[in-house]
N, C-alpha and C. Protein backbone atom coordinates (compact mmCIF):
# COMPACT_ATOMS: atom_id res chain seq x y z
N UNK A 1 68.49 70.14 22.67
CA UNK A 1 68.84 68.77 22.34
C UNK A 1 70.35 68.64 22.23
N UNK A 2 70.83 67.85 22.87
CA UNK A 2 71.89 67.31 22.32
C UNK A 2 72.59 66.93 21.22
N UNK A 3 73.98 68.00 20.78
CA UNK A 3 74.39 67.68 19.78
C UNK A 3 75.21 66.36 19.24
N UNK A 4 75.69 65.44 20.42
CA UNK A 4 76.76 64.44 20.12
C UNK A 4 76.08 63.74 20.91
N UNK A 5 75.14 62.75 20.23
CA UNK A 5 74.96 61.33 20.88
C UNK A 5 75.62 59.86 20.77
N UNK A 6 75.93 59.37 21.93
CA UNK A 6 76.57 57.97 22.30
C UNK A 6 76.02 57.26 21.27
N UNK A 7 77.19 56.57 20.66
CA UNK A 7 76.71 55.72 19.74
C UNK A 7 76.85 54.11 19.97
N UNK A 8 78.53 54.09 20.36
CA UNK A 8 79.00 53.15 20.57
C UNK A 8 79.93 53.21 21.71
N UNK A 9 80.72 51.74 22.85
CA UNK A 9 82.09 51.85 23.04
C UNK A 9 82.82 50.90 22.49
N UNK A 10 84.17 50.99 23.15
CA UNK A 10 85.15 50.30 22.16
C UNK A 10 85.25 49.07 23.35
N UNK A 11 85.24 47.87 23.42
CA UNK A 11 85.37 46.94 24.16
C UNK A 11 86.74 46.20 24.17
N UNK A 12 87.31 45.78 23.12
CA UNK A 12 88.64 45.22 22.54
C UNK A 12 88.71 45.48 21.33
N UNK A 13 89.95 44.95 21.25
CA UNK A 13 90.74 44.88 19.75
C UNK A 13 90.49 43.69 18.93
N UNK A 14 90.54 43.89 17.62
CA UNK A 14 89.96 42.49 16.78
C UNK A 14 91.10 42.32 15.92
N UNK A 15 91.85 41.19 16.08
CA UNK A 15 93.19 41.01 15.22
C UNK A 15 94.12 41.82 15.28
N UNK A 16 95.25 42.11 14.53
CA UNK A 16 96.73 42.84 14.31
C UNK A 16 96.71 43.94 13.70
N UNK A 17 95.58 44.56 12.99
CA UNK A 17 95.81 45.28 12.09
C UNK A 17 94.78 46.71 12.38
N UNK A 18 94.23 46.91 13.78
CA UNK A 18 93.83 47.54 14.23
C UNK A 18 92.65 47.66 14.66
N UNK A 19 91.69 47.05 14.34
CA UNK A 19 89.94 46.54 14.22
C UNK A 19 89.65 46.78 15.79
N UNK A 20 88.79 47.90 15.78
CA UNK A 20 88.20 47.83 17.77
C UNK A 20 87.23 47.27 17.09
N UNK A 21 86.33 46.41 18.37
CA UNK A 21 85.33 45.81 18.49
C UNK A 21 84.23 46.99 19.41
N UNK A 22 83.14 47.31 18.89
CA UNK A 22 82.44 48.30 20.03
C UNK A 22 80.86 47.79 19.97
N UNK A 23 80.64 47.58 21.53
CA UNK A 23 79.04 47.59 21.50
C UNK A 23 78.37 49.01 21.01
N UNK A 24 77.34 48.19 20.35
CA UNK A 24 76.49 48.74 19.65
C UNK A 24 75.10 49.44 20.70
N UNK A 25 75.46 50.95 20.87
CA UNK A 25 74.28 51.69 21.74
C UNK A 25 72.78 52.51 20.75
N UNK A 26 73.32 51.88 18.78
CA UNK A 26 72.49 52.37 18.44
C UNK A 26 72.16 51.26 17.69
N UNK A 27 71.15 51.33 16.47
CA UNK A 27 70.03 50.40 15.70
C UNK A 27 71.22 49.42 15.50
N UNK A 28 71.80 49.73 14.26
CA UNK A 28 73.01 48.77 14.13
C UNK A 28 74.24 49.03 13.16
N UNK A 29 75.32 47.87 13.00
CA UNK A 29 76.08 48.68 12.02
C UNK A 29 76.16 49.31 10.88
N UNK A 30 74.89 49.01 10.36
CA UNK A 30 75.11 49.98 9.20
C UNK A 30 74.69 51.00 8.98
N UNK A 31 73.96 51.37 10.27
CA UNK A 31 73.68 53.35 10.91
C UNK A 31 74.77 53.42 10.72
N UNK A 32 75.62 52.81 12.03
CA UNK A 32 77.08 53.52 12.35
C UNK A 32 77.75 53.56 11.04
N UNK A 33 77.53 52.90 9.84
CA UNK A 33 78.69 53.21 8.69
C UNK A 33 78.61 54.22 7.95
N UNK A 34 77.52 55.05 7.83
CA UNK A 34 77.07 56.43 7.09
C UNK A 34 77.67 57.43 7.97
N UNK A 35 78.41 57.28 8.71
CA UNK A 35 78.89 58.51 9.42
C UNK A 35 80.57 58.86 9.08
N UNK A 36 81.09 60.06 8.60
CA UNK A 36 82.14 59.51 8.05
C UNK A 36 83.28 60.01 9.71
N UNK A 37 82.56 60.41 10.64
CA UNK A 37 83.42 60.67 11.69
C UNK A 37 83.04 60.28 13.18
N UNK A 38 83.48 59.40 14.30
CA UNK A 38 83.12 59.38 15.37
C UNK A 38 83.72 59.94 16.32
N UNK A 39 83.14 60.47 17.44
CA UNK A 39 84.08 61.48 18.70
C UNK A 39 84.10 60.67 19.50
N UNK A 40 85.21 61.00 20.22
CA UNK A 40 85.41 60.71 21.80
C UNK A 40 85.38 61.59 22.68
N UNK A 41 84.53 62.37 22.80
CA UNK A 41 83.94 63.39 23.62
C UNK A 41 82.52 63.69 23.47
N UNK A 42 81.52 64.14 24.82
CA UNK A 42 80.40 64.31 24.01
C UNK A 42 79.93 65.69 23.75
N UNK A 43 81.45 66.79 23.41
CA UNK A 43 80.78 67.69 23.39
C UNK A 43 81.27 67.87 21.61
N UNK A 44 81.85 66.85 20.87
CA UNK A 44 82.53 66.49 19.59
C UNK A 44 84.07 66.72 19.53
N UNK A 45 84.83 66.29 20.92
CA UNK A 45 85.95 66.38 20.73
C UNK A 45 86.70 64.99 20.19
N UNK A 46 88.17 65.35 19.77
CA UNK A 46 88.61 64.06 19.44
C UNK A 46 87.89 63.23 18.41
N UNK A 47 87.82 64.07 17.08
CA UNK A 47 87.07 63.56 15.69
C UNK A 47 88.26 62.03 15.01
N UNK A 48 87.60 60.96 15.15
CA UNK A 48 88.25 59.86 14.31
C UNK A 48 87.82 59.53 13.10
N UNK A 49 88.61 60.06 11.86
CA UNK A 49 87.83 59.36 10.73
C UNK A 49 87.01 58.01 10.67
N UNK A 50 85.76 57.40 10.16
CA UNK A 50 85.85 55.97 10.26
C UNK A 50 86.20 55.70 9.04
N UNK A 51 86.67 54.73 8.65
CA UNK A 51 86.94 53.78 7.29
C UNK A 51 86.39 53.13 7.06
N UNK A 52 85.73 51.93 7.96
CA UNK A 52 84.84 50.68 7.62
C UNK A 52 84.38 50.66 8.98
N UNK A 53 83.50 49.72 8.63
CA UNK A 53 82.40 49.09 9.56
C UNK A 53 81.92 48.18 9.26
N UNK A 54 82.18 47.21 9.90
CA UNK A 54 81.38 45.72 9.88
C UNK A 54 80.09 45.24 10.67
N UNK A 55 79.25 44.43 10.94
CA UNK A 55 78.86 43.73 11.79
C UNK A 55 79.88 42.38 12.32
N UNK A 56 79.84 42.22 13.39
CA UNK A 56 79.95 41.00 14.10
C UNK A 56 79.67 40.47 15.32
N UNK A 57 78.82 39.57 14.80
CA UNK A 57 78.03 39.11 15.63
C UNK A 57 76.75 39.91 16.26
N UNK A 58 76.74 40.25 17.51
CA UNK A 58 76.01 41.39 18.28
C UNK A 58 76.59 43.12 18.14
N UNK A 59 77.85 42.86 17.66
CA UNK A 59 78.65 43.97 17.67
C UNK A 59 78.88 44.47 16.60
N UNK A 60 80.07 45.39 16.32
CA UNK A 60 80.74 45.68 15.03
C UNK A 60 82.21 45.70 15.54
N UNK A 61 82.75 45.85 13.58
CA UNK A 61 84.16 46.18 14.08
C UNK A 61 84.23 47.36 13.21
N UNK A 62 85.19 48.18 13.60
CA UNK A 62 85.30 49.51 13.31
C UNK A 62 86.98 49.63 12.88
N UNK A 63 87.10 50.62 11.71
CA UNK A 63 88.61 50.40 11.57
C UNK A 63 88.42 51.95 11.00
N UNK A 64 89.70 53.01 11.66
CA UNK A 64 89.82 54.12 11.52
C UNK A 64 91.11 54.74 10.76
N UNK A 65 90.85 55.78 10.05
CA UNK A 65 92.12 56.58 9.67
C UNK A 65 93.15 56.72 10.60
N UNK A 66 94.56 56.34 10.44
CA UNK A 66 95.79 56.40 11.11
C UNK A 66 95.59 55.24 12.51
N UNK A 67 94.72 54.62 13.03
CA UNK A 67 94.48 53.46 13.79
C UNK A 67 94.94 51.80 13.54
N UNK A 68 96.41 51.64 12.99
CA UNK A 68 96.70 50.77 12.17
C UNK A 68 97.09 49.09 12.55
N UNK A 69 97.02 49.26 14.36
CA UNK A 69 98.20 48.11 14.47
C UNK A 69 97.62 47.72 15.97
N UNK A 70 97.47 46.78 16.21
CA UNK A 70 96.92 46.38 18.04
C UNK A 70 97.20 47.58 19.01
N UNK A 71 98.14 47.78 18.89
CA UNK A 71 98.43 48.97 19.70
C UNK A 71 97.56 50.22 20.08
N UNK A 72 97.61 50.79 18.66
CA UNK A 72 96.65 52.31 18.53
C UNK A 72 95.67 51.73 19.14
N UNK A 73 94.50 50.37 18.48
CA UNK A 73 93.32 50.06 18.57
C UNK A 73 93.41 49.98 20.27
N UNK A 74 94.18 49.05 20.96
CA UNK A 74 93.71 49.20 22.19
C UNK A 74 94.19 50.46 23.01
N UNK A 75 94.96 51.29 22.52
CA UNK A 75 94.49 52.75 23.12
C UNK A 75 93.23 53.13 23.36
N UNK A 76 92.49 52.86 22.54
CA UNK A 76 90.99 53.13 22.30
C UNK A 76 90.20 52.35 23.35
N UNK A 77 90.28 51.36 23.48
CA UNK A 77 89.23 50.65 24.68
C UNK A 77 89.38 51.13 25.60
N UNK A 78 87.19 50.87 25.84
CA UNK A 78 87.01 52.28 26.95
C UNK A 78 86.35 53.26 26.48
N UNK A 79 86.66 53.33 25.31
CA UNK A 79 85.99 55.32 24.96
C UNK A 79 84.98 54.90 24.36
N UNK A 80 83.98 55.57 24.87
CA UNK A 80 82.56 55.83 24.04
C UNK A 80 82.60 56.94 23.10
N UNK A 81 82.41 56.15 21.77
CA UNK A 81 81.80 57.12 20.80
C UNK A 81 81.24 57.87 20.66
N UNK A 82 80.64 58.80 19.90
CA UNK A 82 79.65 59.51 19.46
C UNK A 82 79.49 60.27 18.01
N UNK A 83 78.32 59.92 17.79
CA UNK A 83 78.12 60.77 16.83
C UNK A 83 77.26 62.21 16.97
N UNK A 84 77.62 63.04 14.83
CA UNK A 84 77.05 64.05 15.39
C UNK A 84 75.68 64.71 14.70
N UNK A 85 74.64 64.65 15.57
CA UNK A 85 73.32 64.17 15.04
C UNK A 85 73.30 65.37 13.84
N UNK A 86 73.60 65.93 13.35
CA UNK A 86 73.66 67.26 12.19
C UNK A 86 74.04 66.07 11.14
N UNK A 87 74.90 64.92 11.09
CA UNK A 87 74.97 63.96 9.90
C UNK A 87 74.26 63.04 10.23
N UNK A 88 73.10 62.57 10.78
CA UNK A 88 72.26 61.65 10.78
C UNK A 88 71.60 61.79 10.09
N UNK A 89 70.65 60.79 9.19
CA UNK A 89 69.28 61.25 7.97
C UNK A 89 68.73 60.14 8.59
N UNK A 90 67.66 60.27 9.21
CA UNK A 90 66.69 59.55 9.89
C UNK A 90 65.35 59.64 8.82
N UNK A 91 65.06 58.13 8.49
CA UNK A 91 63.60 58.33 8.07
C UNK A 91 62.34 59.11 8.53
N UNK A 92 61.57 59.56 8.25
CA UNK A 92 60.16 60.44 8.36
C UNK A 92 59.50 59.34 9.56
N UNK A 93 59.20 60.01 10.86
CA UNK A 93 59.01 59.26 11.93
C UNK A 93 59.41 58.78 12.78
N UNK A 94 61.10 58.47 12.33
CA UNK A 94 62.07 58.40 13.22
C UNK A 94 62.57 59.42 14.05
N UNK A 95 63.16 58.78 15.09
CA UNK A 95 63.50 59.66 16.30
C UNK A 95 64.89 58.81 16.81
N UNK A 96 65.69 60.02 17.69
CA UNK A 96 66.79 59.18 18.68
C UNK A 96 65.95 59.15 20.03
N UNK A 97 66.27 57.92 20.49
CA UNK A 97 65.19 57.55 21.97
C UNK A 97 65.63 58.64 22.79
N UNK A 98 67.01 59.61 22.77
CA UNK A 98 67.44 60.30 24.06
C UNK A 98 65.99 61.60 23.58
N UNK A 99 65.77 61.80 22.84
CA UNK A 99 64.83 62.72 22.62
C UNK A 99 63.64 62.16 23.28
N UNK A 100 63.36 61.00 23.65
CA UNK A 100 61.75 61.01 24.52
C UNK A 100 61.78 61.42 25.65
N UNK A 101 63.17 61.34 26.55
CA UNK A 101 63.55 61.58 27.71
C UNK A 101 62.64 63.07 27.83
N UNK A 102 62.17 63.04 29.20
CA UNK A 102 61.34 64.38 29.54
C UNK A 102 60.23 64.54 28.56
N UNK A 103 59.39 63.35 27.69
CA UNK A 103 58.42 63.97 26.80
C UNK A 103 57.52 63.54 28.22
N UNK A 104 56.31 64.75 27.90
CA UNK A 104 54.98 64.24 28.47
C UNK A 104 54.49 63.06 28.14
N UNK A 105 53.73 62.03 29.01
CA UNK A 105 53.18 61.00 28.41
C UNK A 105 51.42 61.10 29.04
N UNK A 106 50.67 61.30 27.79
CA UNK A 106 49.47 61.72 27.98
C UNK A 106 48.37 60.61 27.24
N UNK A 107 47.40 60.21 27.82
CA UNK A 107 45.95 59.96 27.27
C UNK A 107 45.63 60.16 26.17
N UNK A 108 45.43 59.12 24.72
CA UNK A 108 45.34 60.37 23.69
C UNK A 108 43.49 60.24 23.74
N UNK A 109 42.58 60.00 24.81
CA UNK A 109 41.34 59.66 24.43
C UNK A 109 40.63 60.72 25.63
N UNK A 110 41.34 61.04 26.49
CA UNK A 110 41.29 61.49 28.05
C UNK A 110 41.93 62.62 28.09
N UNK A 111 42.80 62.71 27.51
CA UNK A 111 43.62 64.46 28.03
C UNK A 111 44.60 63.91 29.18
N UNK A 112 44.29 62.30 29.94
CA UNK A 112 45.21 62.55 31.28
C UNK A 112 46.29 62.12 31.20
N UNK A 113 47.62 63.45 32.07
CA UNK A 113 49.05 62.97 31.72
C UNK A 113 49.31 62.23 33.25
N UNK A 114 49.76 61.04 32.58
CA UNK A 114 50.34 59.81 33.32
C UNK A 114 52.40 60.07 33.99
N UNK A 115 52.66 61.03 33.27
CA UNK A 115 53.82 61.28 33.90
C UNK A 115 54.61 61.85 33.09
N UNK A 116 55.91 61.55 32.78
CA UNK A 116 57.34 62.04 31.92
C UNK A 116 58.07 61.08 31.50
N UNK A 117 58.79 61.13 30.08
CA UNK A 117 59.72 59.23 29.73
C UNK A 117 60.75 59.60 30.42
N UNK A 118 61.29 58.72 31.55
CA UNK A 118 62.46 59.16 32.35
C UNK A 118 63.88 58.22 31.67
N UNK A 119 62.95 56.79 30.84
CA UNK A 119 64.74 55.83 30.14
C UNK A 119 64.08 55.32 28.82
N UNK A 120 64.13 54.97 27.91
CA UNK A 120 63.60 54.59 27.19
C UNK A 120 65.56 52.93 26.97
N UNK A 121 64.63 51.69 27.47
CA UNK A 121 65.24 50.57 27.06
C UNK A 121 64.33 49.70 25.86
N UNK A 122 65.22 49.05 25.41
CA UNK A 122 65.32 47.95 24.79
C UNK A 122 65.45 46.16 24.87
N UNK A 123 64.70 46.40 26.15
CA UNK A 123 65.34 44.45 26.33
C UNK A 123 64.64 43.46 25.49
N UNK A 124 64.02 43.33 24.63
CA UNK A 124 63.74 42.59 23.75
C UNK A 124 63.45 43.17 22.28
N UNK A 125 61.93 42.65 21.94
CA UNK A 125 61.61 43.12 20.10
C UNK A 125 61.20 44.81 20.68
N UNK A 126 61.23 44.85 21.51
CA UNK A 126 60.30 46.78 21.17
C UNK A 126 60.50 47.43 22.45
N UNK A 127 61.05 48.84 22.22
CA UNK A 127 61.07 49.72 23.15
C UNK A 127 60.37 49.72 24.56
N UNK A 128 60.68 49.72 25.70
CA UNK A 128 60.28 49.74 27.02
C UNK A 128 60.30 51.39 27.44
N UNK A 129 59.28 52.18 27.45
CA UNK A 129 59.19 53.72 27.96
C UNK A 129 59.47 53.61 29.59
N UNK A 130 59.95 53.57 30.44
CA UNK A 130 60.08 54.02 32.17
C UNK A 130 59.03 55.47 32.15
N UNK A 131 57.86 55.24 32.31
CA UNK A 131 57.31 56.36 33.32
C UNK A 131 56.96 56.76 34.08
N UNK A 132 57.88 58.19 34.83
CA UNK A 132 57.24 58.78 36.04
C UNK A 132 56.52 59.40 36.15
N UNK A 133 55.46 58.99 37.43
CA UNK A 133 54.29 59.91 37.25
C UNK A 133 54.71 61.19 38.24
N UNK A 134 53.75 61.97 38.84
CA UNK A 134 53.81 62.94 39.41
C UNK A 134 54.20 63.07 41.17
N UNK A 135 54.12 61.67 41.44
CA UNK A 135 54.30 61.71 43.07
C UNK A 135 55.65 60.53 42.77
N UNK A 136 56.09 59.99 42.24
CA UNK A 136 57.16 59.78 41.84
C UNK A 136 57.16 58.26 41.68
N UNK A 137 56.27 57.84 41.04
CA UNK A 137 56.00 56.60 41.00
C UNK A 137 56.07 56.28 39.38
N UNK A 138 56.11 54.85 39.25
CA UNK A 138 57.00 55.09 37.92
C UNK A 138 56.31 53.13 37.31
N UNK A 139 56.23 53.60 35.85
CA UNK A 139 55.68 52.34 35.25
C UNK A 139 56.61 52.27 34.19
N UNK A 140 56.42 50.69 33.68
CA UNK A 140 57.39 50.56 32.39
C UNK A 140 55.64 50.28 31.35
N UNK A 141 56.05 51.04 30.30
CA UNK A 141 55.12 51.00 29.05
C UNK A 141 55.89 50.46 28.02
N UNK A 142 55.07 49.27 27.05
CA UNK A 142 55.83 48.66 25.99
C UNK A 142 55.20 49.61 25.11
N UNK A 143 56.39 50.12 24.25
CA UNK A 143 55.81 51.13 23.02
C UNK A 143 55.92 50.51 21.63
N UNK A 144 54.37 49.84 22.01
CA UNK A 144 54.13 48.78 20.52
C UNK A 144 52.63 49.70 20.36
N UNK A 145 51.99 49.17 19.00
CA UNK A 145 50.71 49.40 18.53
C UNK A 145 49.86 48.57 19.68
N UNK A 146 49.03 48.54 19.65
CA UNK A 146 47.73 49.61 19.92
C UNK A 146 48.09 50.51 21.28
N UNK A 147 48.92 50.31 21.86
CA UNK A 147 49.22 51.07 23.04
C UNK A 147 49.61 53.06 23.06
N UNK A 148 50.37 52.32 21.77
CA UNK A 148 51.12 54.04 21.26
C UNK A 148 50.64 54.37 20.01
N UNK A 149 50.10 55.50 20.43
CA UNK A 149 49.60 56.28 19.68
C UNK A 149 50.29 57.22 18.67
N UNK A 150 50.91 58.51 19.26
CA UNK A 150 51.98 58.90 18.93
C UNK A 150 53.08 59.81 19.25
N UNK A 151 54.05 60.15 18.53
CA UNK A 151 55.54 59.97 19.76
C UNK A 151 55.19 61.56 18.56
N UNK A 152 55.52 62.85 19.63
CA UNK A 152 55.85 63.99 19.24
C UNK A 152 56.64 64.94 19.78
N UNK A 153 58.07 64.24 19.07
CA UNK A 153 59.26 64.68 19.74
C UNK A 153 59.40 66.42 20.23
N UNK A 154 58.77 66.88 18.50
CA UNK A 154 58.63 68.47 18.60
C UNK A 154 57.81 69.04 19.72
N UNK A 155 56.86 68.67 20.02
CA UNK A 155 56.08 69.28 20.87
C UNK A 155 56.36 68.62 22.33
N UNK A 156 57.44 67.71 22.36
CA UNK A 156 57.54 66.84 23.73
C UNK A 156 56.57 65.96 24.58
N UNK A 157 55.78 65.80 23.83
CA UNK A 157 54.67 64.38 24.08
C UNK A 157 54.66 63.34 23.63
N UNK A 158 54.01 62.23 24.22
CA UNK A 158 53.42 60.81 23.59
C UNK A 158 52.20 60.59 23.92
N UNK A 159 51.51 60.61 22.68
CA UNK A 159 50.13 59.94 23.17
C UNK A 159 50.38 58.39 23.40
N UNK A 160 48.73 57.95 24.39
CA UNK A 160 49.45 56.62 24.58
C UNK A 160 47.57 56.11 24.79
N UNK A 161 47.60 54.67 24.86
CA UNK A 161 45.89 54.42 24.90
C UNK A 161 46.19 52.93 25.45
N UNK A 162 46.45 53.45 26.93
CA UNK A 162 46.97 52.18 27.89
C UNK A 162 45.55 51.44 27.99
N UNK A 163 46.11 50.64 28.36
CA UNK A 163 44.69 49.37 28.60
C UNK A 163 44.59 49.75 30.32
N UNK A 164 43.98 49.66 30.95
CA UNK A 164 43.05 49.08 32.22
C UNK A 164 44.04 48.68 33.14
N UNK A 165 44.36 49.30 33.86
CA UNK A 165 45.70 48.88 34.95
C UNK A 165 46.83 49.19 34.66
N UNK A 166 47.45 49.64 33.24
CA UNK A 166 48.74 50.25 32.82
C UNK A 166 49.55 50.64 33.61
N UNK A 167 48.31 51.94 33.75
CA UNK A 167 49.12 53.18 34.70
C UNK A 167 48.40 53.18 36.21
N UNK A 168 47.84 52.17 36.51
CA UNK A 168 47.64 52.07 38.20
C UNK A 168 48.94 51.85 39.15
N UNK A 169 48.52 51.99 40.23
CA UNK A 169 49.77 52.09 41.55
C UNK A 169 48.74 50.40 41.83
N UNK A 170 49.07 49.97 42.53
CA UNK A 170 48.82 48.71 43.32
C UNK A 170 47.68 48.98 44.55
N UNK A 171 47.73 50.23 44.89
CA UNK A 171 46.95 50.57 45.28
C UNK A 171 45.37 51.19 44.79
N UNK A 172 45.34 51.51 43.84
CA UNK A 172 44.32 51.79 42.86
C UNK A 172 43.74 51.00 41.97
N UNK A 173 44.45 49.63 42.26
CA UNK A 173 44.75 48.46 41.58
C UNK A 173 43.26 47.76 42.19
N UNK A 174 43.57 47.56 43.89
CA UNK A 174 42.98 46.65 44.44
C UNK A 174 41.65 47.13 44.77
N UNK A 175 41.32 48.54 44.29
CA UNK A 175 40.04 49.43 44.39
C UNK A 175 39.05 49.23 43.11
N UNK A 176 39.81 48.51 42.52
CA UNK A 176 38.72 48.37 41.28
C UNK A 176 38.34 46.96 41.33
């Protein structure tokens, strides 16, 4: 697993006094404020103290040790963050989505595996799984209840209890 996951980037500067503005690649700002350091590398190079963290709007603003004045801050736009998952405290059940990447996605009623999570997005209220199956064909699964069963990062699976056409090709589609 990966030790330094993308958290955020820096998009612009917010006022005179140093404030980057960075989209938000994780839950939201007040994950990002329990961290007392973000990198600009993802192997943890280039450690920036943080100081504060705001929300705004869709975003945050972020204001760092020695980062004081428009200047420094827009040095910074451009760089993706990261944090380093050894200071994350994730609730019991929680997971980082880069961890589903490569889980099996299996039947939990059937035994049958439907493929591998190749992206795990977000475009609305709930996670979108991308899965590929074995000849390289690929479905999007919404990972809400009753569908998902359960996500086992440790062992690299998801059970799942698709409905009736889920995981058909279009062709297997028009056979039933």
């Amino acid at each position: 697993m990966k030790q330094y996951l993308e958290a955020c980037k820096a998009v612009s500067t917010h006022g005179v006094a140093g404030e980057v503005k960075v989209e938000l690649w994780c839950d939201d700002a007040a994950f990002l404020s329990r961290f007392g350091h973000l990198y600009r590398g993802e192997a943890g190079q280039g450690p920036l103290e943080l100081i504060h963290v705001r929300p705004h709007k869709n975003m945050a603003l972020l204001t760092f040790a020695g980062v004081s004045d428009m200047d420094a801050a827009r040095a910074l736009v451009g760089t993706v963050f990261y944090i380093d998952r050894s200071e994350a405290r994730l609730p019991e059940g929680h997971y980082f989505q880069v961890d589903l990447v490569g889980c099996e996605v299996k039947d939990a009623d059937t035994g049958r595996v439907y493929g591998t999570v190749k992206q795990v997005s977000r475009p609305a209220a709930q996670d979108i799984y991308t899965v590929e199956g074995p000849q390289g064909e690929s479905w999007l699964f919404p990972a809400v209840k009753p569908f998902l069963e359960q996500v086992d990062v440790a062992g690299r699976r998801v059970l799942v209890r698709p409905i009736r056409g889920m995981f058909d090709t279009a062709e297997d589609g028009d056979k039933a």
